[in-house]
PDB file of N, CA and C in Angstrom:
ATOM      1  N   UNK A   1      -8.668  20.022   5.146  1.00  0.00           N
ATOM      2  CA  UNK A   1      -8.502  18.581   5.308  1.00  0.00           C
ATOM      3  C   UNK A   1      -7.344  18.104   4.442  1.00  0.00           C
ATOM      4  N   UNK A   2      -6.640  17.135   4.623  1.00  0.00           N
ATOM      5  CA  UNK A   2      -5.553  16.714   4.073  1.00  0.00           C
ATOM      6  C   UNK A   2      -5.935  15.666   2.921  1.00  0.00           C
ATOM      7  N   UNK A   3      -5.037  15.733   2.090  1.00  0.00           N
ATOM      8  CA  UNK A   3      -5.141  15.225   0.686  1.00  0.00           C
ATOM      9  C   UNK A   3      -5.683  13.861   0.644  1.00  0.00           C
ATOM     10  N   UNK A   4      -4.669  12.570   1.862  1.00  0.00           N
ATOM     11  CA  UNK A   4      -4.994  11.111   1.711  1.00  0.00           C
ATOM     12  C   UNK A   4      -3.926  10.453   0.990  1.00  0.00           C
ATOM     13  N   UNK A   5      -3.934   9.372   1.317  1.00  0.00           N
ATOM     14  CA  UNK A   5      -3.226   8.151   0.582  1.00  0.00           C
ATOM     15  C   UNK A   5      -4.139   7.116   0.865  1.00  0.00           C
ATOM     16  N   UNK A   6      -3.811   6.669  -0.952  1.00  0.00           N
ATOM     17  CA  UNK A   6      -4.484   5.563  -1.559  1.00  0.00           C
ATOM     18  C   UNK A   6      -3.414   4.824  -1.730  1.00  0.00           C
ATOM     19  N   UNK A   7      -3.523   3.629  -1.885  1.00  0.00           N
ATOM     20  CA  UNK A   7      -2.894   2.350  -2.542  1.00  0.00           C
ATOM     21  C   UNK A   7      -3.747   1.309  -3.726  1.00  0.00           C
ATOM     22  N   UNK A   8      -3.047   1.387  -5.153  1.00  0.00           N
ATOM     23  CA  UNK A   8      -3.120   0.279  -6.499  1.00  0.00           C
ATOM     24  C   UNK A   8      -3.061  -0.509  -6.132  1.00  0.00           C
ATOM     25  N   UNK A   9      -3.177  -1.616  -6.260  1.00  0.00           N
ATOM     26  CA  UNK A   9      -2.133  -2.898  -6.548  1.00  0.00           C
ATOM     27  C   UNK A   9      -2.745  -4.189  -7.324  1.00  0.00           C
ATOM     28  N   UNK A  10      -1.906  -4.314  -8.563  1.00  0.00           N
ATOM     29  CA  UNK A  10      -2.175  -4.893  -9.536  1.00  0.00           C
ATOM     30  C   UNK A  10      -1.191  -6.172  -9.451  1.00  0.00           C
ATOM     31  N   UNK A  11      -1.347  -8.050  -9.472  1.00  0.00           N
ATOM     32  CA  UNK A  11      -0.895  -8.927  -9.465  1.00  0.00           C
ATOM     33  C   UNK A  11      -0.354  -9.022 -10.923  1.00  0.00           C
ATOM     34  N   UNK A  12       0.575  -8.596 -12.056  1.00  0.00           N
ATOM     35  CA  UNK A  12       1.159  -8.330 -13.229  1.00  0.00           C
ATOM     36  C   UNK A  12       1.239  -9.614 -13.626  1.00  0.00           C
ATOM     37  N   UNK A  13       1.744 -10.542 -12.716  1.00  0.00           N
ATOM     38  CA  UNK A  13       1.811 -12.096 -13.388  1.00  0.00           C
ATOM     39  C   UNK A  13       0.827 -12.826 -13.914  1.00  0.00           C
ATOM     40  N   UNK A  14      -0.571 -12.246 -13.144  1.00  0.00           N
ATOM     41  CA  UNK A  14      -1.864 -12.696 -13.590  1.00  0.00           C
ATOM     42  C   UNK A  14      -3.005 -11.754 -14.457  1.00  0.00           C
ATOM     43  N   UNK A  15      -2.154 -10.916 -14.263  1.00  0.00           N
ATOM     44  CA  UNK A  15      -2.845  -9.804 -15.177  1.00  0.00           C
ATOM     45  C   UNK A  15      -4.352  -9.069 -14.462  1.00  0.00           C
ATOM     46  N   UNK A  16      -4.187  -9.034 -13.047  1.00  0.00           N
ATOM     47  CA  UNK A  16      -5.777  -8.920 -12.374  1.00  0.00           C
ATOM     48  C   UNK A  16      -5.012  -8.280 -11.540  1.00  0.00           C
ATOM     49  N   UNK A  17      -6.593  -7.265 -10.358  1.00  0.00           N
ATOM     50  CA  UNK A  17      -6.009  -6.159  -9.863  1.00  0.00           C
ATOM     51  C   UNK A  17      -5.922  -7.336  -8.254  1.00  0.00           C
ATOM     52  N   UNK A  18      -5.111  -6.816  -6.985  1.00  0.00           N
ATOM     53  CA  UNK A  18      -5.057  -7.725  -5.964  1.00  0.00           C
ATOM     54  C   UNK A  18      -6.032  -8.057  -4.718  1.00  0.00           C
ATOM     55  N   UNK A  19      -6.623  -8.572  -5.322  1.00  0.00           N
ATOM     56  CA  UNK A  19      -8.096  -8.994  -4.176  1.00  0.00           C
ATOM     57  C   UNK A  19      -7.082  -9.803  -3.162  1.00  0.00           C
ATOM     58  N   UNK A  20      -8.000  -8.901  -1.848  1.00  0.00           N
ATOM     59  CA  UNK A  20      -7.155  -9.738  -0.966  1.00  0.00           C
ATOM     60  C   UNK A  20      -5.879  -9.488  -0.487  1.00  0.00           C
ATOM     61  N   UNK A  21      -5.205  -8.803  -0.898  1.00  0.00           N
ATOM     62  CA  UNK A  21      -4.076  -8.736  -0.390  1.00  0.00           C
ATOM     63  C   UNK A  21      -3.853  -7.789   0.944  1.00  0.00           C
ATOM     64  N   UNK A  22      -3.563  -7.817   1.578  1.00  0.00           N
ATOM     65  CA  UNK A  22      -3.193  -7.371   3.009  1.00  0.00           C
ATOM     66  C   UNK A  22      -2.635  -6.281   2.589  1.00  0.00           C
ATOM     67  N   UNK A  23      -3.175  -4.739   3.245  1.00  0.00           N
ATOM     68  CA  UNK A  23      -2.165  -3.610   3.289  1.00  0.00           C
ATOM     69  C   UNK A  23      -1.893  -2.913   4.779  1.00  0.00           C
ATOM     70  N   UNK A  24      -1.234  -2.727   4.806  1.00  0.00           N
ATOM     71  CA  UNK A  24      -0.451  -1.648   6.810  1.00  0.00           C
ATOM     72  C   UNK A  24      -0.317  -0.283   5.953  1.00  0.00           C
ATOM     73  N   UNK A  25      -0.610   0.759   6.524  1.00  0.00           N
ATOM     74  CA  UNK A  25      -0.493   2.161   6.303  1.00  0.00           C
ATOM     75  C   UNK A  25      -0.059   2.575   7.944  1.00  0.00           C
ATOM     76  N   UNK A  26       1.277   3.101   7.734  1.00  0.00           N
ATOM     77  CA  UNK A  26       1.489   3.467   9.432  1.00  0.00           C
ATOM     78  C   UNK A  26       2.319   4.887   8.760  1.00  0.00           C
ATOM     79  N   UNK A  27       2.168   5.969  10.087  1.00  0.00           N
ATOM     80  CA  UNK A  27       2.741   6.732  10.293  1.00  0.00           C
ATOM     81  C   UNK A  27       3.936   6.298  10.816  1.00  0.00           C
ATOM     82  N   UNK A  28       5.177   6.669  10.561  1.00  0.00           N
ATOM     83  CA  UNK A  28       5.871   6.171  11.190  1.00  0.00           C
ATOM     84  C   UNK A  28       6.718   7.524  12.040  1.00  0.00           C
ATOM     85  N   UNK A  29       6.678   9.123  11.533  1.00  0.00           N
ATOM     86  CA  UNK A  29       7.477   9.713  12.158  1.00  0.00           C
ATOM     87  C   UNK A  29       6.703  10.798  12.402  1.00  0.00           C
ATOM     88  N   UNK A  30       6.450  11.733  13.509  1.00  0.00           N
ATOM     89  CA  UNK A  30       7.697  11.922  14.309  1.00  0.00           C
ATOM     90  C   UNK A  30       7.023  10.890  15.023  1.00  0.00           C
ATOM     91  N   UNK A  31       6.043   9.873  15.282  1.00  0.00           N
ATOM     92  CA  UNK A  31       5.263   8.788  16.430  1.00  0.00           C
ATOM     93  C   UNK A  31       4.569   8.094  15.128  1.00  0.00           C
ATOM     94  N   UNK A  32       4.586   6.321  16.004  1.00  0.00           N
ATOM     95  CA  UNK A  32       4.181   5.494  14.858  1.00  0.00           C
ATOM     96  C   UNK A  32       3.007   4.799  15.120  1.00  0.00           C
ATOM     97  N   UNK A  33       2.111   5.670  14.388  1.00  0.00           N
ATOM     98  CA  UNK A  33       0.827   5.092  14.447  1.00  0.00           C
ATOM     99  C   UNK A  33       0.090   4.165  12.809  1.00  0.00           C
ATOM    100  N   UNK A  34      -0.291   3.264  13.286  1.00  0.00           N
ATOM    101  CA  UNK A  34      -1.233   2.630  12.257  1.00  0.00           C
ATOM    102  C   UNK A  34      -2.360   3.346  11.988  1.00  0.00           C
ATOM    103  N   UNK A  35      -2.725   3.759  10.626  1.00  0.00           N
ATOM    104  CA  UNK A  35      -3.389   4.585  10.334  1.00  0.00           C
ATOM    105  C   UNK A  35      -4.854   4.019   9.522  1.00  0.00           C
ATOM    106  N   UNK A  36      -3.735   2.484   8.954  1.00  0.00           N
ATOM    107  CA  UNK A  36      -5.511   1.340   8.240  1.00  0.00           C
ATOM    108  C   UNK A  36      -4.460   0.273   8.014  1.00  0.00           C
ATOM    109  N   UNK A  37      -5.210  -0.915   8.233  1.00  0.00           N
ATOM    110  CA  UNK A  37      -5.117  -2.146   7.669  1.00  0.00           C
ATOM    111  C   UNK A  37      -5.976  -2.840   7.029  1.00  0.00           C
ATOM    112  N   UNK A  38      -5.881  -3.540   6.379  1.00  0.00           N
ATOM    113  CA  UNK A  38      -7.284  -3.949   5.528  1.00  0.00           C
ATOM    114  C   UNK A  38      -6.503  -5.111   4.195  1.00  0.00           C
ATOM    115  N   UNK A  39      -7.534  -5.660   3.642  1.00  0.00           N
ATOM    116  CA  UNK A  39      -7.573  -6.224   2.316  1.00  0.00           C
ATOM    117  C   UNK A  39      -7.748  -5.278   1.291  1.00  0.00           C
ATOM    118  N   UNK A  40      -7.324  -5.581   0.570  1.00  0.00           N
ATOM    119  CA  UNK A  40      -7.650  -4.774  -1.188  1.00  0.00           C
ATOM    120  C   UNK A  40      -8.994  -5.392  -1.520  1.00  0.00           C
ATOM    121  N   UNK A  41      -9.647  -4.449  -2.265  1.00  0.00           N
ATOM    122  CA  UNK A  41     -11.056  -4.950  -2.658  1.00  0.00           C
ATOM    123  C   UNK A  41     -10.839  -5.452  -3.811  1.00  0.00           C
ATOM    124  N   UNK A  42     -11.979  -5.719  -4.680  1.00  0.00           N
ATOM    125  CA  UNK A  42     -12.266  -6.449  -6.714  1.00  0.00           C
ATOM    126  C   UNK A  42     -11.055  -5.434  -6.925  1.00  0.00           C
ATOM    127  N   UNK A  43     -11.426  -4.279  -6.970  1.00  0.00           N
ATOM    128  CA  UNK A  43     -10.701  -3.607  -7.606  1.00  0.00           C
ATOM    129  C   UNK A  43      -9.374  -2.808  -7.810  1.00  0.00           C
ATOM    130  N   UNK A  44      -8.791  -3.435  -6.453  1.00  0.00           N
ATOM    131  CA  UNK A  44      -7.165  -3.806  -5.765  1.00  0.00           C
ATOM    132  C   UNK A  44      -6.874  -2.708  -5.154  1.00  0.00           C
ATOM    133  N   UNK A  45      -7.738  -1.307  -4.515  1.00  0.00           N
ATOM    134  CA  UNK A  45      -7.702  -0.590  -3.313  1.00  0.00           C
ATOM    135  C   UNK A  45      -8.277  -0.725  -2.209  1.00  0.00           C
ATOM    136  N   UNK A  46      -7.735  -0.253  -1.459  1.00  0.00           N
ATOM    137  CA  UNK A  46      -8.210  -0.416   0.146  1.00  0.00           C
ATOM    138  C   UNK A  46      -8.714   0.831   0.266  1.00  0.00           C
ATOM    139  N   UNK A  47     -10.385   0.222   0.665  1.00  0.00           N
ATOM    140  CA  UNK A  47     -11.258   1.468   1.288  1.00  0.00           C
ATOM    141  C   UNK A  47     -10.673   1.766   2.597  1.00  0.00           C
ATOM    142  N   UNK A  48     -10.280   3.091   2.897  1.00  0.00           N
ATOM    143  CA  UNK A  48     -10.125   3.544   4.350  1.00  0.00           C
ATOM    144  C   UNK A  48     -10.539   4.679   4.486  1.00  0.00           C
ATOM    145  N   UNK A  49     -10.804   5.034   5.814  1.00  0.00           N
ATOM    146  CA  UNK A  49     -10.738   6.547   6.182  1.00  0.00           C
ATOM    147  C   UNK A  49      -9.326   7.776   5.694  1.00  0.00           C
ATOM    148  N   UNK A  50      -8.482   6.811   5.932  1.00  0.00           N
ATOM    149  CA  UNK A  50      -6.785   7.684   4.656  1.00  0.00           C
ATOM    150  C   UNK A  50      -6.823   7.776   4.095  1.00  0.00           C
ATOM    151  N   UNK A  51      -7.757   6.985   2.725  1.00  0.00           N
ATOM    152  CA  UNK A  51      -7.703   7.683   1.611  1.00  0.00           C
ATOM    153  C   UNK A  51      -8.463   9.162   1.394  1.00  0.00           C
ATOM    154  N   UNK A  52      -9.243   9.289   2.719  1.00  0.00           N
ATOM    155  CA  UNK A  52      -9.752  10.892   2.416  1.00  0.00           C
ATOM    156  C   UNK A  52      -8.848  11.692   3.365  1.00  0.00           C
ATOM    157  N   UNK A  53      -8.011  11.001   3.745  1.00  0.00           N
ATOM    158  CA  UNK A  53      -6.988  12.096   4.549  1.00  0.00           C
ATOM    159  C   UNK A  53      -7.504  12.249   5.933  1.00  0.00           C
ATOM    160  N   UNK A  54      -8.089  11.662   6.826  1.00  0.00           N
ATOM    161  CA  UNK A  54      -7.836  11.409   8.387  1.00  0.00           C
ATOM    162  C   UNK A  54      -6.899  10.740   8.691  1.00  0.00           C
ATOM    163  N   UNK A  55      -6.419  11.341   9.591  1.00  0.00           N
ATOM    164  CA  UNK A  55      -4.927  11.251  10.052  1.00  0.00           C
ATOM    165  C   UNK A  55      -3.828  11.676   9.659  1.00  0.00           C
ATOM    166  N   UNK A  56      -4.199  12.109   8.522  1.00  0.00           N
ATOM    167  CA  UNK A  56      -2.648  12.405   7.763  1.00  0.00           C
ATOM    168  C   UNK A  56      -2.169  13.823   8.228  1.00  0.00           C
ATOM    169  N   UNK A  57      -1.121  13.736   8.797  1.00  0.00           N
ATOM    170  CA  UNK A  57      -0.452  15.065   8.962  1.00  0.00           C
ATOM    171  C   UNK A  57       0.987  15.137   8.603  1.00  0.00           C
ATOM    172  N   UNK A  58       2.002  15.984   8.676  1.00  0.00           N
ATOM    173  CA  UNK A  58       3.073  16.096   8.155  1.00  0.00           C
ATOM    174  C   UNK A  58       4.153  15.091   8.961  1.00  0.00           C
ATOM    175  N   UNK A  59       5.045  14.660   8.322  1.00  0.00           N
ATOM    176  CA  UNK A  59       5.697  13.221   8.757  1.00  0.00           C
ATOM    177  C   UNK A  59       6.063  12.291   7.435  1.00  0.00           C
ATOM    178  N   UNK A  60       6.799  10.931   8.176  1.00  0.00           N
ATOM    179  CA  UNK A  60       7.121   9.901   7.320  1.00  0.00           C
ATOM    180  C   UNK A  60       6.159   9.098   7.433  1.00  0.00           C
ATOM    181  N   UNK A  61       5.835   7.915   6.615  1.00  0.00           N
ATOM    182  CA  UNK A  61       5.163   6.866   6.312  1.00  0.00           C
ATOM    183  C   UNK A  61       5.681   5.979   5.844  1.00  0.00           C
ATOM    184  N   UNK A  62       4.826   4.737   6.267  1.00  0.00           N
ATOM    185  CA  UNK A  62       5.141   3.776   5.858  1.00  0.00           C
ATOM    186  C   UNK A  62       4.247   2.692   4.839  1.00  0.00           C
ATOM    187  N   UNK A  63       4.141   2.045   4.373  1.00  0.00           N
ATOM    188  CA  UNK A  63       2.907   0.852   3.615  1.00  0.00           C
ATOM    189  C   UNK A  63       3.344  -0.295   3.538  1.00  0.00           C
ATOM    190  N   UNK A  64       2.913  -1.432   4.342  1.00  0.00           N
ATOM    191  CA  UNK A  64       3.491  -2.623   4.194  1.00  0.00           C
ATOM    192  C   UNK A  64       2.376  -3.338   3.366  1.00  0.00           C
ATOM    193  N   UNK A  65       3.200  -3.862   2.250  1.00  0.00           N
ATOM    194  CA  UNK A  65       2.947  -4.613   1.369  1.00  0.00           C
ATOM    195  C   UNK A  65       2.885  -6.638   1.587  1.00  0.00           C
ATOM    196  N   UNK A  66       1.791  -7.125   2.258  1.00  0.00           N
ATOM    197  CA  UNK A  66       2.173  -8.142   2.418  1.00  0.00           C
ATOM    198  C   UNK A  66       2.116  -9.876   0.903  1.00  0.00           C
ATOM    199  N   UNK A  67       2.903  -9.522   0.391  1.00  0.00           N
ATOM    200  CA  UNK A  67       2.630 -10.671  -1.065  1.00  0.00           C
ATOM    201  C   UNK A  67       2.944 -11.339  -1.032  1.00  0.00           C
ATOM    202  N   UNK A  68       3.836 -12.029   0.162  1.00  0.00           N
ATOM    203  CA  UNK A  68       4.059 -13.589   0.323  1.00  0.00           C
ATOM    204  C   UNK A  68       3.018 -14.275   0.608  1.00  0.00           C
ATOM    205  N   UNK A  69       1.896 -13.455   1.904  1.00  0.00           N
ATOM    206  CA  UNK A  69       0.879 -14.256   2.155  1.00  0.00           C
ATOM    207  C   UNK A  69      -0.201 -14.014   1.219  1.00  0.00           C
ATOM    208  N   UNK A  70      -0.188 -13.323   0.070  1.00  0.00           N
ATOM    209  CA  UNK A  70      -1.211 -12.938  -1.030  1.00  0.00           C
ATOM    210  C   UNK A  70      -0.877 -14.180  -2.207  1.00  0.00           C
ATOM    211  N   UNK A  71       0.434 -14.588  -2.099  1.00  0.00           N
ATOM    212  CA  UNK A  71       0.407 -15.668  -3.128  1.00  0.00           C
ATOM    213  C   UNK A  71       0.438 -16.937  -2.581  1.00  0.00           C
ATOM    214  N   UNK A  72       0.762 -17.158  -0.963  1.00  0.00           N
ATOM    215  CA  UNK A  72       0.177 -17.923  -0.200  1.00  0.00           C
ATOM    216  C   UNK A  72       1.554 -19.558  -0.377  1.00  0.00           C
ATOM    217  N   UNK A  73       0.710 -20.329  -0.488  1.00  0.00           N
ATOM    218  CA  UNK A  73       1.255 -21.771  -0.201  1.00  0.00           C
ATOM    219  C   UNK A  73       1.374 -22.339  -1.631  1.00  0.00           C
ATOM    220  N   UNK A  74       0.479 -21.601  -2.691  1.00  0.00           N
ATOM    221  CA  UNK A  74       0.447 -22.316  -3.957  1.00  0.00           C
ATOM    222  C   UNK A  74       1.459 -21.462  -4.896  1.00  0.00           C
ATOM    223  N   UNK A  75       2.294 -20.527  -3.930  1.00  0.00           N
ATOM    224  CA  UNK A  75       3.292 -19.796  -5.054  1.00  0.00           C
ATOM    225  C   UNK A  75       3.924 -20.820  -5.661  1.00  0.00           C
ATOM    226  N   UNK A  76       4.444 -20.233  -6.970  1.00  0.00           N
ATOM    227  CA  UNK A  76       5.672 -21.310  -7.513  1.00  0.00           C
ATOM    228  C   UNK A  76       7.131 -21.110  -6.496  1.00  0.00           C
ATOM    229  N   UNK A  77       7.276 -19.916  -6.300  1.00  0.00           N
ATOM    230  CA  UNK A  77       8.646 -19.459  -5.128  1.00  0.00           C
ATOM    231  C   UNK A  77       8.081 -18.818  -3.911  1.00  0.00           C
ATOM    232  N   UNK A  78       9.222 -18.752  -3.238  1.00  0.00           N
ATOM    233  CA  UNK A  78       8.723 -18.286  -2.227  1.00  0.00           C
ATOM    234  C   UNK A  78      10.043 -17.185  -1.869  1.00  0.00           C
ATOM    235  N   UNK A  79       9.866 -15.832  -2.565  1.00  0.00           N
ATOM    236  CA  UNK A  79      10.672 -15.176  -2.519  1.00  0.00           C
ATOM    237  C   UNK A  79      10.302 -13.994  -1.541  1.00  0.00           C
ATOM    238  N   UNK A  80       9.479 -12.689  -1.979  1.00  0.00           N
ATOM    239  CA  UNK A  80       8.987 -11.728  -1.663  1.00  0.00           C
ATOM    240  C   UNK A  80       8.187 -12.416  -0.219  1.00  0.00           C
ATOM    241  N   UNK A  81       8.395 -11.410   0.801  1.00  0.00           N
ATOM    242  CA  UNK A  81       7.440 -11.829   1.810  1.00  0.00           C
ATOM    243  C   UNK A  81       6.848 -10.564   1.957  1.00  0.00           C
ATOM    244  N   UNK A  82       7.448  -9.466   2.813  1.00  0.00           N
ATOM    245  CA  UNK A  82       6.392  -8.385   3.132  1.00  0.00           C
ATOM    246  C   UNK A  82       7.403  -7.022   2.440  1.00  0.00           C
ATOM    247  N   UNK A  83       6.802  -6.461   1.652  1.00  0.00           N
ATOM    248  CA  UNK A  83       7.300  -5.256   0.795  1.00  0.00           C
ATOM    249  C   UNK A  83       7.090  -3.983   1.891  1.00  0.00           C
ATOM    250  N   UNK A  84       8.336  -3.159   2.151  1.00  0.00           N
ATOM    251  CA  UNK A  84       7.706  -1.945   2.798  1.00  0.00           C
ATOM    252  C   UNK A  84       7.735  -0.564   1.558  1.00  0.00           C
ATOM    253  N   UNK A  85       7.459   0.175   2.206  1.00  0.00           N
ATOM    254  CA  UNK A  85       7.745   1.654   1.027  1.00  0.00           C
ATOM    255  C   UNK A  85       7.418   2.846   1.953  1.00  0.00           C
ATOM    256  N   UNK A  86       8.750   3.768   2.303  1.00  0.00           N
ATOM    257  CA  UNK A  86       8.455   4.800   2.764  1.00  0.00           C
ATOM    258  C   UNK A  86       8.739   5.772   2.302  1.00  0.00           C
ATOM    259  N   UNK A  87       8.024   6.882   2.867  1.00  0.00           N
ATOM    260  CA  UNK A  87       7.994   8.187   1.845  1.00  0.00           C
ATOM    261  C   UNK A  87       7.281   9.443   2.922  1.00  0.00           C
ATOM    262  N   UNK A  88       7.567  10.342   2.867  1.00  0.00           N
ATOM    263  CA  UNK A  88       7.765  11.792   3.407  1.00  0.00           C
ATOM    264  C   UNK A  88       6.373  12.320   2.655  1.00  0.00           C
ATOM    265  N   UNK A  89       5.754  13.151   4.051  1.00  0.00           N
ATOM    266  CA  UNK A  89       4.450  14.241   3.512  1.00  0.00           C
ATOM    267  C   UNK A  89       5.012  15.155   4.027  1.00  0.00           C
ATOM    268  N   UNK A  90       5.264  16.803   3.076  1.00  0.00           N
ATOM    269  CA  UNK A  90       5.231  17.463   3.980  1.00  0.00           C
ATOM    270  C   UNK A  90       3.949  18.319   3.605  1.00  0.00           C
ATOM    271  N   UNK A  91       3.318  18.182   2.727  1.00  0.00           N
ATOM    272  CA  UNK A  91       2.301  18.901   1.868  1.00  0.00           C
ATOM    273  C   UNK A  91       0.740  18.413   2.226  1.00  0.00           C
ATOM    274  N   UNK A  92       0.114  18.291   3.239  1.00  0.00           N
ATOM    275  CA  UNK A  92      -0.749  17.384   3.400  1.00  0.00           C
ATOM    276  C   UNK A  92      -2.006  17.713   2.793  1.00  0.00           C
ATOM    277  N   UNK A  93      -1.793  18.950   2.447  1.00  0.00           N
ATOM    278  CA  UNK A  93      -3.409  18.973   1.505  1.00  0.00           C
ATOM    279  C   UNK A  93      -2.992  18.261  -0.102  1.00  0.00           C
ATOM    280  N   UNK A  94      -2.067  18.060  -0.354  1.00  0.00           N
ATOM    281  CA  UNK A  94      -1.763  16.687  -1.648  1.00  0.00           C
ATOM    282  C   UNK A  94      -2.108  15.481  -1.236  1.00  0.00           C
ATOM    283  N   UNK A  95      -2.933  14.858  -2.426  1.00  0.00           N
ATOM    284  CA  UNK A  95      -2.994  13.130  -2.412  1.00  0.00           C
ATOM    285  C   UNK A  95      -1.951  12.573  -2.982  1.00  0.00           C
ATOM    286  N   UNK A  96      -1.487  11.483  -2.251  1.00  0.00           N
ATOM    287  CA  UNK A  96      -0.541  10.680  -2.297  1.00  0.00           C
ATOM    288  C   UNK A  96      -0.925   9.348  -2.529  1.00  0.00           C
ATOM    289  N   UNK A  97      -1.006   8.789  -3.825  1.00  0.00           N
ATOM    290  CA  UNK A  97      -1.649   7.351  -4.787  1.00  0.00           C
ATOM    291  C   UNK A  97      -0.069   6.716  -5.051  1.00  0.00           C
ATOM    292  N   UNK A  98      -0.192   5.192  -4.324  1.00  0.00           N
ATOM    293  CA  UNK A  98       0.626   4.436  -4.439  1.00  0.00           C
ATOM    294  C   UNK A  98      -0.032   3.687  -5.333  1.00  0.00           C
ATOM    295  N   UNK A  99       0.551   3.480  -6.646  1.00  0.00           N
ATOM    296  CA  UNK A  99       0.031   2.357  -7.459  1.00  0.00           C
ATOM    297  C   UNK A  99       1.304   1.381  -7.421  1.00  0.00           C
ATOM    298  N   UNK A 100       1.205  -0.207  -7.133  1.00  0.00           N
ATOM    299  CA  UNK A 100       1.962  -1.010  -7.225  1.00  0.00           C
ATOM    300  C   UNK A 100       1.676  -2.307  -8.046  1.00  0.00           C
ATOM    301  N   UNK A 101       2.751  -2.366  -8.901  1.00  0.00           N
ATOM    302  CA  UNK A 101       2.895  -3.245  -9.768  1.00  0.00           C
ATOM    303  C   UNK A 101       3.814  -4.797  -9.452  1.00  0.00           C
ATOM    304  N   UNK A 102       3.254  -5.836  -9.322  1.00  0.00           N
ATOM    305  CA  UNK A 102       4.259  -6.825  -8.464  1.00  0.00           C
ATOM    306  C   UNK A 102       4.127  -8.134  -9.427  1.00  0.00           C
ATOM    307  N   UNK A 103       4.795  -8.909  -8.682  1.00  0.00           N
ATOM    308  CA  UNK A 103       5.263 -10.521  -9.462  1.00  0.00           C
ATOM    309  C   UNK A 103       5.384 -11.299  -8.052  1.00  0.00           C
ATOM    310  N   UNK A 104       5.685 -12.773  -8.239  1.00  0.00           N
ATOM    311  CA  UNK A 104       6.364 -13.460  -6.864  1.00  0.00           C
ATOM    312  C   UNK A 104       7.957 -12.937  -7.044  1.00  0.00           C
ATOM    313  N   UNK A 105       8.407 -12.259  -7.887  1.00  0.00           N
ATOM    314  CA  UNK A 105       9.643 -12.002  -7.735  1.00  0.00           C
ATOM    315  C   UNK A 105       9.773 -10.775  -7.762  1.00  0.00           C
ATOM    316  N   UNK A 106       9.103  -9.554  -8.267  1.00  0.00           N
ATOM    317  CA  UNK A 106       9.683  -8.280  -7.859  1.00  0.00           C
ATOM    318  C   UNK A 106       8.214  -7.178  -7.714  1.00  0.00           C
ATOM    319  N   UNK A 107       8.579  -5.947  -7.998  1.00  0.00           N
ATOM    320  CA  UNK A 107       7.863  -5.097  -7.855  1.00  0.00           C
ATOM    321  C   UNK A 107       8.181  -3.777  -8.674  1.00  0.00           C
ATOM    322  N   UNK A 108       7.029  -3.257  -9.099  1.00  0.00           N
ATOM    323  CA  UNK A 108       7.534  -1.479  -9.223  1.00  0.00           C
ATOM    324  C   UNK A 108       6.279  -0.369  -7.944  1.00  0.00           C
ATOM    325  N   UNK A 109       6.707   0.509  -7.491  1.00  0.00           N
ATOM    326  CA  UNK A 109       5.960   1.472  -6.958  1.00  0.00           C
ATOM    327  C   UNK A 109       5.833   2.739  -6.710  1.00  0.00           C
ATOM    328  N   UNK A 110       5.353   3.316  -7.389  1.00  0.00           N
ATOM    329  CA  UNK A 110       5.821   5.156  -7.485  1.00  0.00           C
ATOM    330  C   UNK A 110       4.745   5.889  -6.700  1.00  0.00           C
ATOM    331  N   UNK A 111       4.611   7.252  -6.647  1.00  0.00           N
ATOM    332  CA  UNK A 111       3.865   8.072  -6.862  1.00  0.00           C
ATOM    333  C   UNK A 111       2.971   8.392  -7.985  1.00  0.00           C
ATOM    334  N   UNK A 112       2.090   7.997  -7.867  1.00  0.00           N
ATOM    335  CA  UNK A 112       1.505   8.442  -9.232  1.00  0.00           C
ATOM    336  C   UNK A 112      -0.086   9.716  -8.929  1.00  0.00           C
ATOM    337  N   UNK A 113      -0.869   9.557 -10.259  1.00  0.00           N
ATOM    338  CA  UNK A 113      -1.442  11.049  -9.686  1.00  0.00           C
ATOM    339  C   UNK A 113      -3.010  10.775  -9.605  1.00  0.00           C
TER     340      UNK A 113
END
């Protein structure tokens, strides 16, 4: 069975993890399939079937990050709308943990373990 991808995501400006926030997990290569969409839970991951690795096979990906509509109408700016991040499996029995760190103005997002 293949490793999975998870997604972090921590609101840094408020110091809390991102309830709520909208995530897209798509395959995007060699065919582009959506693999989960969902909200982040309390604890700012999205339960899916990907994070135990259904679906995942060798290919590109994608994760759309949506934080314009996570900070909504009461942002102070209205900068960031939808964050993407793609990245290459070719190893699929590895887990692949996106932890993301954001603001209304920027972001960090790596691989982490």
């Amino acid at each position: 069975m293949a490793g999975g991808i998870s997604v972090h995501a921590v609101d840094v400006a408020h110091g809390r993890p991102a309830l709520g926030l909208r995530v897209a997990i798509w395959r995007v290569a060699p065919d582009r399939i959506l693999l989960a969409e969902g909200q982040l839970g309390a604890d700012g991951t999205l339960q899916a079937p990907v994070v135990k690795g259904d679906g995942v096979t060798a290919g590109e990906y994608e994760v759309l990050f949506h934080i314009g509509e996570f900070f909504g109408a009461n942002a102070q700016t209205k900068f960031l709308t939808t964050v993407p991040f793609r990245f290459a499996i070719d190893k699929v029995e590895e887990h692949f943990h996106l932890p993301l760190k954001f603001t209304p103005w920027g972001y960090s997002i790596f691989r982490g373990a």
